[in-house]
N, C-alpha and C. Protein backbone atom coordinates (compact mmCIF):
# COMPACT_ATOMS: atom_id res chain seq x y z
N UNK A 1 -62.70 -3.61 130.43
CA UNK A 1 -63.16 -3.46 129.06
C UNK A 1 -62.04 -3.80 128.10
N UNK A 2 -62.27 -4.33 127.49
CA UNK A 2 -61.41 -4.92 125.82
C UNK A 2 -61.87 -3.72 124.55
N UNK A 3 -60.80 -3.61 124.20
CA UNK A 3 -61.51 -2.78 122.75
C UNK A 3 -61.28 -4.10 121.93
N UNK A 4 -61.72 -3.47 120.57
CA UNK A 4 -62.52 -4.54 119.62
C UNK A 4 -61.60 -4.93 118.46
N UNK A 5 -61.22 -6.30 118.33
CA UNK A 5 -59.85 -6.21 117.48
C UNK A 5 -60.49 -6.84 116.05
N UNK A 6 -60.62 -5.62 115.12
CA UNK A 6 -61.57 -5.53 114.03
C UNK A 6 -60.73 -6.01 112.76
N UNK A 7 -61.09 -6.46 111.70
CA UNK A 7 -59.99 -6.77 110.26
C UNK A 7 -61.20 -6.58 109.21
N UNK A 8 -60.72 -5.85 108.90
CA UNK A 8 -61.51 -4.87 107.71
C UNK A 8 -60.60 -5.85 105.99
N UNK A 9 -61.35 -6.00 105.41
CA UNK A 9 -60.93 -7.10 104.05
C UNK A 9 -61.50 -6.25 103.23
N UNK A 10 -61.07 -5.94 101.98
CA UNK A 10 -61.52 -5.27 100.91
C UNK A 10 -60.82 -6.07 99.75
N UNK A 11 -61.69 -6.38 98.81
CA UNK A 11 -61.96 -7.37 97.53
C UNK A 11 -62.00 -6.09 96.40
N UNK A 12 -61.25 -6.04 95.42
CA UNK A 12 -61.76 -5.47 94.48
C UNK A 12 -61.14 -6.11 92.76
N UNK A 13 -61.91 -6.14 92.25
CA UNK A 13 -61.69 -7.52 90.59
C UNK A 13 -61.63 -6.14 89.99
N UNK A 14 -60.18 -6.35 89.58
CA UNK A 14 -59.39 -5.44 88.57
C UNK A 14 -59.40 -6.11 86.97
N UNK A 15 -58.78 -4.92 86.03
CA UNK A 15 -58.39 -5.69 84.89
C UNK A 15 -57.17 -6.24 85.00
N UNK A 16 -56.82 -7.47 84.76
CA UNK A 16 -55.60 -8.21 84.62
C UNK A 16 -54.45 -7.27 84.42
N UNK A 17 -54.16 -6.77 83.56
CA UNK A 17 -53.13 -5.61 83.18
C UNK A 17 -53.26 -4.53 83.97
N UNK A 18 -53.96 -4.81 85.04
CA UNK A 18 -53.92 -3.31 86.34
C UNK A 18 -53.13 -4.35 87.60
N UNK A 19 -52.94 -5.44 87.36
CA UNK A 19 -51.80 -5.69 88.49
C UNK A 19 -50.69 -5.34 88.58
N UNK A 20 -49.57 -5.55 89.71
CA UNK A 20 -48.55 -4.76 89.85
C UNK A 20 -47.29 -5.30 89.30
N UNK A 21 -47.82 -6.93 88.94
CA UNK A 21 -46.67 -7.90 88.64
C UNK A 21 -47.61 -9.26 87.91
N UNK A 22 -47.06 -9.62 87.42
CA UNK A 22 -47.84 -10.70 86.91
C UNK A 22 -48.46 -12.05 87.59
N UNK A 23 -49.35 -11.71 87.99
CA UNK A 23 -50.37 -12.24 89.01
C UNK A 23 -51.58 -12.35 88.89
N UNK A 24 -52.72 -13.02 89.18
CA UNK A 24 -54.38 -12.87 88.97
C UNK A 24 -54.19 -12.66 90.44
N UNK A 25 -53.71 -12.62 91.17
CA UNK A 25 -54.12 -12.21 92.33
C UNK A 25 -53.02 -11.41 93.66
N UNK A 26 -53.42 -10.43 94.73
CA UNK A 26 -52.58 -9.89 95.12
C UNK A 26 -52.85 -9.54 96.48
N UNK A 27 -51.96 -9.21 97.45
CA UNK A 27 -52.91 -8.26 98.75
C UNK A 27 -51.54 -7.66 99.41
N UNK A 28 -52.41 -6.44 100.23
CA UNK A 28 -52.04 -6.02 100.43
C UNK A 28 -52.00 -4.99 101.72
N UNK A 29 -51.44 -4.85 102.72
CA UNK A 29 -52.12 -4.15 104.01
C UNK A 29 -51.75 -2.61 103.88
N UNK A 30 -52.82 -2.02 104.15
CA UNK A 30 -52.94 -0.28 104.34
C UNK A 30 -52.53 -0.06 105.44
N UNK A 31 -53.40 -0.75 106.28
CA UNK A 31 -52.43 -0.32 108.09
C UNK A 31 -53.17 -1.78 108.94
N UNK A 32 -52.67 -2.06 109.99
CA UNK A 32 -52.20 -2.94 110.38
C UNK A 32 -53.72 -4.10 110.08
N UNK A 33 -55.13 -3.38 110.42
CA UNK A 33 -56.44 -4.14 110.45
C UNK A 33 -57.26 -4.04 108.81
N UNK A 34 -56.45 -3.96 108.15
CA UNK A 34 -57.30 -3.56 106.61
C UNK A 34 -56.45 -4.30 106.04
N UNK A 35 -56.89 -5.19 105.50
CA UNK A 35 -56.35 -6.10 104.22
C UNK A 35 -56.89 -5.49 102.82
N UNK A 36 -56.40 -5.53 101.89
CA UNK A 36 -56.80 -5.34 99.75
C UNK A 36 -56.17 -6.07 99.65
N UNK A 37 -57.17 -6.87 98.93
CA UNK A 37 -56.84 -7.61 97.79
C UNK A 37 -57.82 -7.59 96.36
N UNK A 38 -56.48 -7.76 95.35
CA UNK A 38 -56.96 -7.21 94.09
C UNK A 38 -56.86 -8.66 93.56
N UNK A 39 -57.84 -9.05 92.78
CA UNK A 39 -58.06 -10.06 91.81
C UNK A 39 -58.25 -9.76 90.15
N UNK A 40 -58.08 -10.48 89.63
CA UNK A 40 -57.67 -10.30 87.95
C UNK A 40 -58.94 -10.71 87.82
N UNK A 41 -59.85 -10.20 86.98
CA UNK A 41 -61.18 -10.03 86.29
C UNK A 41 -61.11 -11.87 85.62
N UNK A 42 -61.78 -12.48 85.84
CA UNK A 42 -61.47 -13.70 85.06
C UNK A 42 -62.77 -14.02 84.20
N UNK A 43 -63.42 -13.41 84.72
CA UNK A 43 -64.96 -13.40 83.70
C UNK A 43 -66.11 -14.19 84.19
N UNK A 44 -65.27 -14.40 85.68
CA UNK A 44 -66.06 -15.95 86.04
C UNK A 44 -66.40 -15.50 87.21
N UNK A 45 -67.71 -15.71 88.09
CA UNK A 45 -68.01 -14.98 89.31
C UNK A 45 -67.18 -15.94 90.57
N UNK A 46 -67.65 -17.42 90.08
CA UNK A 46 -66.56 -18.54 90.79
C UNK A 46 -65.10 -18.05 91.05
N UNK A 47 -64.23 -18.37 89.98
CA UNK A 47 -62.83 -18.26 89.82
C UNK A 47 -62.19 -17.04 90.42
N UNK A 48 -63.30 -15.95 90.49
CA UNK A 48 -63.02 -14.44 91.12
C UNK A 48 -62.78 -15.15 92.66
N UNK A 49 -63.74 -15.78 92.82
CA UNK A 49 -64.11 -15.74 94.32
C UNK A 49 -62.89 -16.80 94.91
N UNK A 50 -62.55 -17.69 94.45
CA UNK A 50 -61.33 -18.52 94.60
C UNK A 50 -60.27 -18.18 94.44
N UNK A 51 -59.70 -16.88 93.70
CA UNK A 51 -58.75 -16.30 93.89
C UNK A 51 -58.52 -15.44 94.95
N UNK A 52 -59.41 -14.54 95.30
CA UNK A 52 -60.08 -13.71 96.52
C UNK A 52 -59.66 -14.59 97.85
N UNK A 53 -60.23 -15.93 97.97
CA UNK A 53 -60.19 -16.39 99.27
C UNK A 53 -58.81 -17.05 99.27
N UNK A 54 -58.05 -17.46 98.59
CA UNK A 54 -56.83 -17.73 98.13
C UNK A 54 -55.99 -16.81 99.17
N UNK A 55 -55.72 -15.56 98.24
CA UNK A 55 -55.29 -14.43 98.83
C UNK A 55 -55.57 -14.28 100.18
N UNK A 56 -56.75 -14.16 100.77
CA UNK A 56 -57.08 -13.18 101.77
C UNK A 56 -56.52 -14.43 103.03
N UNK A 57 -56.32 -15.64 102.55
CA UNK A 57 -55.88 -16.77 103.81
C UNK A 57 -54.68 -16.82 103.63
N UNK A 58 -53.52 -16.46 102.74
CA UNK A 58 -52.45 -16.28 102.53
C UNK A 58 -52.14 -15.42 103.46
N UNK A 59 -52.56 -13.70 102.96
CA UNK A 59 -52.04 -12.56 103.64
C UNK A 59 -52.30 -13.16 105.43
N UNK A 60 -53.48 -13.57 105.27
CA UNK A 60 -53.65 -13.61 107.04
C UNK A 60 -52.80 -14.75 107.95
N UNK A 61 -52.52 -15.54 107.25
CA UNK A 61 -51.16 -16.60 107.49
C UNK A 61 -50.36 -15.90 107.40
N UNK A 62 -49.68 -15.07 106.20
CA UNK A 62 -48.28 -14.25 106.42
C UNK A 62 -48.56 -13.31 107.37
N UNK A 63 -49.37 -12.61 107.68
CA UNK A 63 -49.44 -11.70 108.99
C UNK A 63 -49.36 -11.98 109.95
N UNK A 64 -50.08 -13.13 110.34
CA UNK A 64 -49.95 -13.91 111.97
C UNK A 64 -48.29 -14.36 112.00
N UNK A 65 -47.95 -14.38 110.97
CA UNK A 65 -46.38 -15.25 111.30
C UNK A 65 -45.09 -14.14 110.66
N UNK A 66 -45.88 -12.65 111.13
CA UNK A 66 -44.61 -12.21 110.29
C UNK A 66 -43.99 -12.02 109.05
N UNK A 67 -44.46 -12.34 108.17
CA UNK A 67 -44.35 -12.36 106.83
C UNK A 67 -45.22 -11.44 106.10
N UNK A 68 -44.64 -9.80 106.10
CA UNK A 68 -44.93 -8.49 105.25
C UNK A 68 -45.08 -8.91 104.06
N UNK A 69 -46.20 -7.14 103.36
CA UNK A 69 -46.24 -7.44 101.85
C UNK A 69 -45.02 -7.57 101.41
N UNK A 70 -43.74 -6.68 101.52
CA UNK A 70 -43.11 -6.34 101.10
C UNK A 70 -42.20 -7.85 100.68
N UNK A 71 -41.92 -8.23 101.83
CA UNK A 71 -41.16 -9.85 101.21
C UNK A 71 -41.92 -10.65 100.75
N UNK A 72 -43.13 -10.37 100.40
CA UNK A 72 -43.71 -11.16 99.57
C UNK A 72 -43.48 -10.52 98.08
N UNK A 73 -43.72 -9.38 98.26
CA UNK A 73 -43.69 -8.95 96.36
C UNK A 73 -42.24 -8.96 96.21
N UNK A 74 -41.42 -8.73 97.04
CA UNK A 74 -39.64 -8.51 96.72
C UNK A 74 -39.76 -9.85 95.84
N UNK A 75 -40.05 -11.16 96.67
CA UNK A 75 -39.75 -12.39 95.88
C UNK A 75 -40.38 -12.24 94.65
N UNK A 76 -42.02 -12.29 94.59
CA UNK A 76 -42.81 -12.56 93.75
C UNK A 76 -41.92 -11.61 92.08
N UNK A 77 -41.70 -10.22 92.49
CA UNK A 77 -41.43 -9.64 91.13
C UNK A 77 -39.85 -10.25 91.08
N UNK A 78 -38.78 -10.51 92.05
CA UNK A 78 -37.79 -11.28 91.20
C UNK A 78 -38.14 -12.73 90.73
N UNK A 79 -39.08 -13.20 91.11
CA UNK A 79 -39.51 -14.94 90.48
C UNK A 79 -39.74 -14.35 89.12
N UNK A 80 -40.69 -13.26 89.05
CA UNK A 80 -41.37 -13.43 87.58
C UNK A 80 -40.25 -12.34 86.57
N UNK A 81 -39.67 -11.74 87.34
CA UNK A 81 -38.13 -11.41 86.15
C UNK A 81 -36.95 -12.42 85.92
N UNK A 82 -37.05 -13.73 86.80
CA UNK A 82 -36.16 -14.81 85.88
C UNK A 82 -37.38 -15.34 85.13
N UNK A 83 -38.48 -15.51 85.45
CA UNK A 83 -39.10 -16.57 84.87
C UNK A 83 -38.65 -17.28 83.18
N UNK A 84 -38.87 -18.11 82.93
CA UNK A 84 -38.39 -18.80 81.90
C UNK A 84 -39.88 -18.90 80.77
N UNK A 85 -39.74 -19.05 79.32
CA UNK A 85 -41.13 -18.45 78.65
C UNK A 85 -41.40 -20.37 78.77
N UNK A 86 -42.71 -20.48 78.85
CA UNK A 86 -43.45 -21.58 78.80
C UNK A 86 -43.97 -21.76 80.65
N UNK A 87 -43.35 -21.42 81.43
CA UNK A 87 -43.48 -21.39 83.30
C UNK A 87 -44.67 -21.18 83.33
N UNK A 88 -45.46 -21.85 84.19
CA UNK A 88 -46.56 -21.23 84.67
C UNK A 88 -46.84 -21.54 86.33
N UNK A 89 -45.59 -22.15 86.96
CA UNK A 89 -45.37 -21.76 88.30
C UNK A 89 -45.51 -21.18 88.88
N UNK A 90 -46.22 -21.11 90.13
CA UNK A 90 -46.60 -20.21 91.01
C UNK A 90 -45.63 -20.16 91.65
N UNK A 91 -45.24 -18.43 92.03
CA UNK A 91 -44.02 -18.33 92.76
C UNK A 91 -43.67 -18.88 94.41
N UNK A 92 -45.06 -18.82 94.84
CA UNK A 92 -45.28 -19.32 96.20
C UNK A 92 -44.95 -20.88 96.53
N UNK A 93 -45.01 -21.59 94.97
CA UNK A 93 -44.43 -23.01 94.94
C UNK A 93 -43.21 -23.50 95.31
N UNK A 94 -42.39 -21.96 95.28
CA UNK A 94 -41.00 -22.20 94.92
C UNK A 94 -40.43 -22.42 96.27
N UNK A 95 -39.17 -23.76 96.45
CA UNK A 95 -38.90 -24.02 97.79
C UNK A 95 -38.45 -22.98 98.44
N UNK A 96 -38.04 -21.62 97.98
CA UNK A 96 -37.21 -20.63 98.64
C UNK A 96 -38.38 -19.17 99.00
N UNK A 97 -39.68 -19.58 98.52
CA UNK A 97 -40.64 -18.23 98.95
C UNK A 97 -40.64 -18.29 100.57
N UNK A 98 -40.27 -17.32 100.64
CA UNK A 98 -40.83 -16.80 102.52
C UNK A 98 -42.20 -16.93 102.86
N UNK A 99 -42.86 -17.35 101.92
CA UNK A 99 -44.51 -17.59 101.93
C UNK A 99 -44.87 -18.96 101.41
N UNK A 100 -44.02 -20.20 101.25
CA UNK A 100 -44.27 -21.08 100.57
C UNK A 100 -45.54 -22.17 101.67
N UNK A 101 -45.08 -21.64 103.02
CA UNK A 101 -46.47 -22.72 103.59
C UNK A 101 -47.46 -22.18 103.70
N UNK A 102 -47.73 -20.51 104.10
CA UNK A 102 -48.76 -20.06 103.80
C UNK A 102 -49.61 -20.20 102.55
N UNK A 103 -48.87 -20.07 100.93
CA UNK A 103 -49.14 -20.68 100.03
C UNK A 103 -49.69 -21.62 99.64
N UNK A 104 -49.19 -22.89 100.17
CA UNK A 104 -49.49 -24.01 100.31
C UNK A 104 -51.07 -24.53 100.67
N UNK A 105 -51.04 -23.69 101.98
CA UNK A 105 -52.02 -23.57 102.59
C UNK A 105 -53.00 -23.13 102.12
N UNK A 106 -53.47 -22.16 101.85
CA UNK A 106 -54.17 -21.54 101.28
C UNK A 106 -54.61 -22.09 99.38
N UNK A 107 -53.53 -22.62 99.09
CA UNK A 107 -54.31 -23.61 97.98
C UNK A 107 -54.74 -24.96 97.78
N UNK A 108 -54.46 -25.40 99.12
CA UNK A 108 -55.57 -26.52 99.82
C UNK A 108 -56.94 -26.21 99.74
N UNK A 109 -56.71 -25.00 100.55
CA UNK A 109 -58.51 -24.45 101.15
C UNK A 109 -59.24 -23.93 99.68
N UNK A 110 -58.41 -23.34 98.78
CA UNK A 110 -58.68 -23.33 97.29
C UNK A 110 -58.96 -24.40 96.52
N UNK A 111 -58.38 -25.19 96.62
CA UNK A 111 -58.71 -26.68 96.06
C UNK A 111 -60.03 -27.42 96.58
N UNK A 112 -60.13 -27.48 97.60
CA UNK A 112 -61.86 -27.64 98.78
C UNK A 112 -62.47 -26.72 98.22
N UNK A 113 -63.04 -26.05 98.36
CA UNK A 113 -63.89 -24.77 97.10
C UNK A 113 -64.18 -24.99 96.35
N UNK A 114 -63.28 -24.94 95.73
CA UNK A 114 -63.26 -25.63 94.06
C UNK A 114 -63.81 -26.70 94.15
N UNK A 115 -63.24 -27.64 94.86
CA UNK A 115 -64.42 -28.91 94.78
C UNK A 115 -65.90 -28.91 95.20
N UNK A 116 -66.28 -29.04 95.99
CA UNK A 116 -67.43 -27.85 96.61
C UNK A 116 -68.21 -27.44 95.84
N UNK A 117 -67.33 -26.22 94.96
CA UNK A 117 -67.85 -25.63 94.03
C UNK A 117 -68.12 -25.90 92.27
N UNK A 118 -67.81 -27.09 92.77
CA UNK A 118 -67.76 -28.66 90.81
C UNK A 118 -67.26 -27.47 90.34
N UNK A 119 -66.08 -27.07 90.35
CA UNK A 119 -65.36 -26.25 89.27
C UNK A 119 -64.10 -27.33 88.88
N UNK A 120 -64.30 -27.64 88.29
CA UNK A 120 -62.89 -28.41 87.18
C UNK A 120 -61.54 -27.66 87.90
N UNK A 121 -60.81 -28.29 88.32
CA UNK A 121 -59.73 -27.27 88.47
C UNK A 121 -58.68 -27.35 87.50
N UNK A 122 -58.41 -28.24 86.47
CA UNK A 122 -58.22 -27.86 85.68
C UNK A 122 -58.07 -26.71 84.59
N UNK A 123 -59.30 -26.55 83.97
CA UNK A 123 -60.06 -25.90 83.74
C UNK A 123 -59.59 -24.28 84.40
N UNK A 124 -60.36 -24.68 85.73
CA UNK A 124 -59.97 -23.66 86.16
C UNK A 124 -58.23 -22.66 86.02
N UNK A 125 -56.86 -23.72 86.04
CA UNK A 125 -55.94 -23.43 86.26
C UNK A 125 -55.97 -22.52 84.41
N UNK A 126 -55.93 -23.31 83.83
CA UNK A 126 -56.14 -22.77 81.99
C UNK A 126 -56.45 -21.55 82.15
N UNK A 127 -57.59 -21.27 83.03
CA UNK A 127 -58.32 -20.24 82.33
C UNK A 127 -57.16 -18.88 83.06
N UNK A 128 -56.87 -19.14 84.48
CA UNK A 128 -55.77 -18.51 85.13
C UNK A 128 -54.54 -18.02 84.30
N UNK A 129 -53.95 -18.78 83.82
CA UNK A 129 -52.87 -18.90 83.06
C UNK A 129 -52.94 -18.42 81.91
N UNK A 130 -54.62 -18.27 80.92
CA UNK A 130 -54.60 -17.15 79.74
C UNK A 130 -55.00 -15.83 79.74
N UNK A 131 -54.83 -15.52 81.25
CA UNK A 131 -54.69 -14.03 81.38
C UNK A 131 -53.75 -13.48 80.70
């Protein structure tokens, strides 16, 4: 007999100003099979959902390979305390994130969606960015 190797995902669309760092999007593990992730309210049922799946293929790339919340937000909140005013860089862009291929990755499969989903990504990025 095998027991059952279960991953429990929990989604919940916060207000923007209830994140922990300046982000529309976030996750986070409770214990080892439960993923949260919190998304920034964007007003849009789409853009929710593309941030959501964003996240949740990130965390599960940084988990399979070792890569904790914790070195993820260590970077993420020192990226966004140098940040420079006009930036709208994603920290995961940056050549030195411990998460930059998971990142990567995961905004491929975001970008497919989006297309998929005739959402402008444009558009879409704007609306991200006037949170």
């Amino acid at each position: 007999m095998h027991g059952v190797a279960g991953l429990r995902i929990i989604v919940d669309v916060i207000r923007h100003d209830q994140q922990k760092y300046r982000t529309v999007g976030n996750w986070f593990w409770k214990v080892p099979d439960e993923l949260h992730v919190e998304v920034s309210d964007t007003g849009n049922r789409v853009f929710n959902f593309l941030i959501a799946r964003h996240e949740i293929d990130e965390a599960f790339l940084c988990s399979q390979r070792g890569i904790g919340t914790a070195m993820v937000d260590e970077f993420d909140i020192a990226y966004e305390a140098n940040r420079k005013a006009g930036d709208d860089s994603e920290p995961g862009d940056d050549p030195h994130a411990p998460y930059k291929r998971e990142h990567c990755f995961a905004t491929g499969i975001e970008r497919l969606l989006a297309a998929e989903l005739c959402v402008d990504w444009k558009t879409y990025e704007e609306t991200l960015n006037a949170l």
